[in-house]
Protein backbone atom coordinates (compact mmCIF):
# COMPACT_ATOMS: atom_id res chain seq x y z
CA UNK A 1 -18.17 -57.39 44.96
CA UNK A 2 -16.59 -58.65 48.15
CA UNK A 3 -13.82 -56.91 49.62
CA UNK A 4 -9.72 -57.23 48.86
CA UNK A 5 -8.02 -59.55 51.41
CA UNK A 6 -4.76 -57.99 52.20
CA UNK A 7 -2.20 -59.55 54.11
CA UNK A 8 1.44 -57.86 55.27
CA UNK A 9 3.88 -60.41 55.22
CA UNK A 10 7.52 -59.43 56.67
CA UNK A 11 10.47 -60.33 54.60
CA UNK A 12 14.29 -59.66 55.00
CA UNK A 13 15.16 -57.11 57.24
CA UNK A 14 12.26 -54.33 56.64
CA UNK A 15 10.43 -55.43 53.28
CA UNK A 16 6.57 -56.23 53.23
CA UNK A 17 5.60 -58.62 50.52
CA UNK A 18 1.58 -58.28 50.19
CA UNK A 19 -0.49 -61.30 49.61
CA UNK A 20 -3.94 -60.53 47.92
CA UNK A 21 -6.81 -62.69 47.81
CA UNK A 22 -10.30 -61.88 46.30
CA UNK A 23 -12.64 -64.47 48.23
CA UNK A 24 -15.24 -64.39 45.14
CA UNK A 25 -13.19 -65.88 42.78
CA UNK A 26 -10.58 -67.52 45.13
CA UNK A 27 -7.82 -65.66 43.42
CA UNK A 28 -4.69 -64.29 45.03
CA UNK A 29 -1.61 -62.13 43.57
CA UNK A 30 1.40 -61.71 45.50
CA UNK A 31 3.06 -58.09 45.03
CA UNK A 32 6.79 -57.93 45.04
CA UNK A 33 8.03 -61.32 46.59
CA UNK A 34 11.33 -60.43 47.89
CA UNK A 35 11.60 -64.57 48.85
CA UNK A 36 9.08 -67.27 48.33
CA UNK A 37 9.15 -69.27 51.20
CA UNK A 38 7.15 -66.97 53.86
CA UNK A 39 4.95 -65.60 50.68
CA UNK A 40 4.44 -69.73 49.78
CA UNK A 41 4.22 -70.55 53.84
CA UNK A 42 1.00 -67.91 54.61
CA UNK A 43 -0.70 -68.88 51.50
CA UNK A 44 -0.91 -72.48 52.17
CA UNK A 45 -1.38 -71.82 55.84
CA UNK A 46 -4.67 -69.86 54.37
CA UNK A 47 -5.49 -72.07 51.60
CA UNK A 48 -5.01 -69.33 48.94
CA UNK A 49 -3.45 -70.95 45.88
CA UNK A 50 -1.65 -68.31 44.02
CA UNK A 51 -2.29 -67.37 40.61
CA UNK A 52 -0.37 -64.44 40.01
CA UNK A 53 2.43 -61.97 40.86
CA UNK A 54 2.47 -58.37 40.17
CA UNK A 55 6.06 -56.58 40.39
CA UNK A 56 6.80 -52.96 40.61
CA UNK A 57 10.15 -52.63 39.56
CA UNK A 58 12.86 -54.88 39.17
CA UNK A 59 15.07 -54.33 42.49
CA UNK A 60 16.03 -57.87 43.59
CA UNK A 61 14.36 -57.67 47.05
CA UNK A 62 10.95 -57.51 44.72
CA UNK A 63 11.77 -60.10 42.37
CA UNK A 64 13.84 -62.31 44.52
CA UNK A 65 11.19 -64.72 44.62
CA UNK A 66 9.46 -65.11 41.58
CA UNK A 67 11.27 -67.59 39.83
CA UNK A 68 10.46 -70.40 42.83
CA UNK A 69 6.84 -69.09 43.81
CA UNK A 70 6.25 -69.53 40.09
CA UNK A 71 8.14 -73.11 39.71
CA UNK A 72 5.21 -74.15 42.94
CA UNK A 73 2.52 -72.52 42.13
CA UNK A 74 2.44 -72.49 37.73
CA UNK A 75 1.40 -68.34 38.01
CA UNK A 76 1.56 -65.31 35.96
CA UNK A 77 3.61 -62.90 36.43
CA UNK A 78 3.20 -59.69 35.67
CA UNK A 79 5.68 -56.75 35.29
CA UNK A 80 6.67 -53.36 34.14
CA UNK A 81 6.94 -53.39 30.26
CA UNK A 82 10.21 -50.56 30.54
CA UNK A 83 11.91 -53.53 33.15
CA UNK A 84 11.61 -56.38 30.76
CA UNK A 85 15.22 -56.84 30.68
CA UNK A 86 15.87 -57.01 34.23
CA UNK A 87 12.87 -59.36 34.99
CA UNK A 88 13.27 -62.46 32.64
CA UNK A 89 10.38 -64.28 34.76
CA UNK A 90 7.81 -62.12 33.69
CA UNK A 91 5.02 -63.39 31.57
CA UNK A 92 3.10 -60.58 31.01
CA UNK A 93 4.39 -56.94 30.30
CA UNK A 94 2.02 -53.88 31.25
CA UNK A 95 2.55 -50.28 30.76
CA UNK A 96 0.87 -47.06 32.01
CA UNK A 97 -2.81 -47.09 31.24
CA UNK A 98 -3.13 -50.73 30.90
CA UNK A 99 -5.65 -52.61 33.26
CA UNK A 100 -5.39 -55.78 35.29
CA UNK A 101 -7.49 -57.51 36.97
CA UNK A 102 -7.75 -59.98 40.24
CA UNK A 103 -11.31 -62.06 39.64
CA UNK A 104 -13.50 -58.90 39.37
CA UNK A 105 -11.20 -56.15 40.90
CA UNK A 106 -9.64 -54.04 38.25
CA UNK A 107 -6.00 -52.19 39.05
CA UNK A 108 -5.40 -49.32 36.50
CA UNK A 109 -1.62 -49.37 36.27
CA UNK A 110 0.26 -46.40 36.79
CA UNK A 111 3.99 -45.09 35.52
CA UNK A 112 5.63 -43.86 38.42
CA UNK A 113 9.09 -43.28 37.23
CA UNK A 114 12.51 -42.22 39.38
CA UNK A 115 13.23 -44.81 41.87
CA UNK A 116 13.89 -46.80 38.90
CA UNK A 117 13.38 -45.66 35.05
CA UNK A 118 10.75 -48.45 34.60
CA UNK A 119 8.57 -48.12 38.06
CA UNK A 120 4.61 -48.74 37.80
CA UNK A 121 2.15 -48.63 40.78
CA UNK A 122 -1.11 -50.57 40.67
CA UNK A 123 -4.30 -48.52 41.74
CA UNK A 124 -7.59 -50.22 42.50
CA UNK A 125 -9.96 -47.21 42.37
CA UNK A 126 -13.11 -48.94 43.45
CA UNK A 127 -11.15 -50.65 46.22
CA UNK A 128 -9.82 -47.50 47.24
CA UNK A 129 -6.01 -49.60 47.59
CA UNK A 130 -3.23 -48.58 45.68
CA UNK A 131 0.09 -50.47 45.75
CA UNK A 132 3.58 -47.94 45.05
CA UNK A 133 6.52 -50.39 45.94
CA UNK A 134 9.55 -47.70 46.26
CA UNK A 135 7.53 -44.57 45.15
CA UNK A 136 5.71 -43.17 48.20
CA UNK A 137 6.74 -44.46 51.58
CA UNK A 138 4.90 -43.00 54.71
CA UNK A 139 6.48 -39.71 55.34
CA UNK A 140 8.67 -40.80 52.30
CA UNK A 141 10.01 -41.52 48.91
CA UNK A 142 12.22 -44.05 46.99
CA UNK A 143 15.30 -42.74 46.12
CA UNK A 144 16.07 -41.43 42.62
CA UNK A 145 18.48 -43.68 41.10
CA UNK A 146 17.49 -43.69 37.85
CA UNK A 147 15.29 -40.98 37.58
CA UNK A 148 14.74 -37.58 38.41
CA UNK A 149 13.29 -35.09 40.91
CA UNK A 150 11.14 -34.15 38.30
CA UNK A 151 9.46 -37.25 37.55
CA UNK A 152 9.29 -38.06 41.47
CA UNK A 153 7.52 -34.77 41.60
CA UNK A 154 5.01 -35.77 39.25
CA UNK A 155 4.70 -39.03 40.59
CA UNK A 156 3.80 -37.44 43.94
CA UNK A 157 1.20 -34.97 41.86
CA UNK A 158 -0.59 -37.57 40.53
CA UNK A 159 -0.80 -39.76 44.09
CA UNK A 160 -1.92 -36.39 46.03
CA UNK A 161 -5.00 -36.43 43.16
CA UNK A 162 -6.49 -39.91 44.68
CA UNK A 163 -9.16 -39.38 47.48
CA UNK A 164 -7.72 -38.85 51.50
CA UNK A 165 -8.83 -42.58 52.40
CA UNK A 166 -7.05 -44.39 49.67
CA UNK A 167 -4.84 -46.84 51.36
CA UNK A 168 -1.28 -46.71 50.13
CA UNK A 169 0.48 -50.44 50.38
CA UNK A 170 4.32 -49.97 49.91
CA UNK A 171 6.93 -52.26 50.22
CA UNK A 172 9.41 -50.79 53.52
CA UNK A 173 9.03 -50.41 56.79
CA UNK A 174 10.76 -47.24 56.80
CA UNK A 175 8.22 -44.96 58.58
CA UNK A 176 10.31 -44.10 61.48
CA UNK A 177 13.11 -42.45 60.11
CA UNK A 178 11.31 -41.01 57.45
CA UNK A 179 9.74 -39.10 60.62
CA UNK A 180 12.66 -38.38 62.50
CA UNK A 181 13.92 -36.56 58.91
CA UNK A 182 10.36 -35.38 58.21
CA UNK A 183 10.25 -33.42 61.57
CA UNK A 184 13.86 -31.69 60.67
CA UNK A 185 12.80 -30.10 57.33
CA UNK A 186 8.91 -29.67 58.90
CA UNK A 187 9.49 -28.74 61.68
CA UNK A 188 6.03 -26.84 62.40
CA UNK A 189 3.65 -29.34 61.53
CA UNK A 190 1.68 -30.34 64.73
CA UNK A 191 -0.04 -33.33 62.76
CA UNK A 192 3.80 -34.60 61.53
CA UNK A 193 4.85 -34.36 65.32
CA UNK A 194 2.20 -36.20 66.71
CA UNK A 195 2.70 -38.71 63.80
CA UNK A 196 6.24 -38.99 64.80
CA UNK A 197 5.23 -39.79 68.60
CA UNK A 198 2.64 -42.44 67.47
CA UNK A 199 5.12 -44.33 64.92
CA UNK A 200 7.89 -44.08 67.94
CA UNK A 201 5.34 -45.99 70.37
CA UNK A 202 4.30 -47.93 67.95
CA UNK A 203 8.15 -49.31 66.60
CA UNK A 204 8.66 -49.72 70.22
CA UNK A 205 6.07 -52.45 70.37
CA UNK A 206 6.93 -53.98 67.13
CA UNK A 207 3.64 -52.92 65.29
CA UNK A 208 3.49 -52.22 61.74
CA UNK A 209 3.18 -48.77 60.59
CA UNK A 210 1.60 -49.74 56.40
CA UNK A 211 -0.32 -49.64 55.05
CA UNK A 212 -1.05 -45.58 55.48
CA UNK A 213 -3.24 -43.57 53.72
CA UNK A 214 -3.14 -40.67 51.18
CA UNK A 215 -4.84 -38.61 53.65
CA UNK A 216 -2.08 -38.96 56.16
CA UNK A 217 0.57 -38.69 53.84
CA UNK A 218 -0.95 -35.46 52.98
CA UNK A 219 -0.61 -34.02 56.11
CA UNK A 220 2.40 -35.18 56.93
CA UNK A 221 4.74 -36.27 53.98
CA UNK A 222 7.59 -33.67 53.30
CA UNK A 223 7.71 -35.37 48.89
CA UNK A 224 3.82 -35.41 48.83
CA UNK A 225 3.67 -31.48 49.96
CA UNK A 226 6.84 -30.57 48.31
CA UNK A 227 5.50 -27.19 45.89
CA UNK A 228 7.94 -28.05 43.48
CA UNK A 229 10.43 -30.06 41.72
CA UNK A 230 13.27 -28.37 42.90
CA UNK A 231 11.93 -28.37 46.30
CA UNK A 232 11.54 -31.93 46.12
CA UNK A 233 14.84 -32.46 45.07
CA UNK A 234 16.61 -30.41 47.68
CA UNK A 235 15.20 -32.40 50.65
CA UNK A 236 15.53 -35.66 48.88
CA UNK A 237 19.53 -34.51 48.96
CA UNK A 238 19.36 -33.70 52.50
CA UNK A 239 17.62 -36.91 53.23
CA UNK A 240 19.82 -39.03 51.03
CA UNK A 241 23.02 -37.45 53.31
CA UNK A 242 21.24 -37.81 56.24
């Protein structure tokens, strides 16, 4: 099976719409188009017609473009079942334990409730890729507006289970002040510090800091190694104030 495509494509002022493109089949997916015309722009500039869109959640800047890129291009879209309401485009509804698939790569989708009531992720275990819109951020999370500390807690539970090397795709560009709050409630961790000097020099240079990894996010990500909900909760406060 040949290898995922994936390409970052910067949108509004710090969202990344990923374009995906399985060269076997000649099938791409577009995850959370905040706007069409960059998403519709790379694609043609790459030849990649578009058959599909997969959303996370319903927030505007991940649906913003769906309605256009799917007037162009005549593709699916795909959505969280629990959102229905809030994204009329959809054509297809999928809940927790369903599977999709892009030609032969099959995501497993996940629930990943709190950032919004309705929030799924899309894991592609034999790729090793899983994409988290507003869940897991590096050195982050998404806030909790309609959910719960609880349910971000198990959300980061069940992302710490994946293998080190996964590759986490999510949808901000965030990474720099979630390290400049990381390093205030971590304020030990050498690997966090020298994390926080490498995404400084690298935001300097205007260089991309996502995709990251589970491993790093380990190491590093004050939600991910929170020990509990509560715990969770409290910094989320702090960070939320901050």
């Amino acid at each position: 099976m040949s290898a995922l495509e994936i390409v970052r494509i910067p949108v509004l002022s710090d969202n990344y719409v990923w374009l995906v493109h399985d060269p076997a089949s000649f099938e791409t997916m577009v995850v959370d188009p905040a706007v069409a015309e960059p998403v519709l722009a790379e694609a043609n500039a790459r030849g990649w017609p578009i058959t599909a869109i997969w959303n996370t959640h319903w927030h505007p800047d991940h649906t913003g473009g769906n309605a256009d890129i799917k007037a162009k291009t005549g593709c699916e879209i795909i959505a969280p079942a629990a959102e229905r309401e809030r994204i009329p485009t959809a054509d297809r509804l999928v809940a927790d334990g369903d599977r999709v698939m892009l030609g032969a790569h099959v995501a497993d989708v996940w629930a990943v409730p709190a950032h919004t009531a309705g929030h799924i992720a899309y894991h592609f275990a034999e790729d090793g890729v899983i994409f988290v819109g507003d869940t897991l951020f590096a050195m982050g999370c998404g806030r909790l507006f309609e959910g719960t500390a609880d349910q971000m807690f198990a959300n980061m539970q069940r992302l710490a289970t994946l293998d080190d090397a996964t590759r986490v795709y999510c949808a901000h560009e965030y990474t720099l002040s979630n390290a400049r709050f990381a390093v205030t409630v971590d304020p030990d961790n050498r690997a966090l510090a020298e994390r926080l000097s490498a995404v400084e020099t690298a935001r300097a240079q205007g260089i991309a800091t996502v995709p990251t990894t589970i491993g790093d996010e380990r190491a590093t990500n004050p939600f991910l190694r929170a020990p509990s909900a509560a715990e969770l909760g409290r910094i989320r406060a702090l960070k939320d104030a901050a």
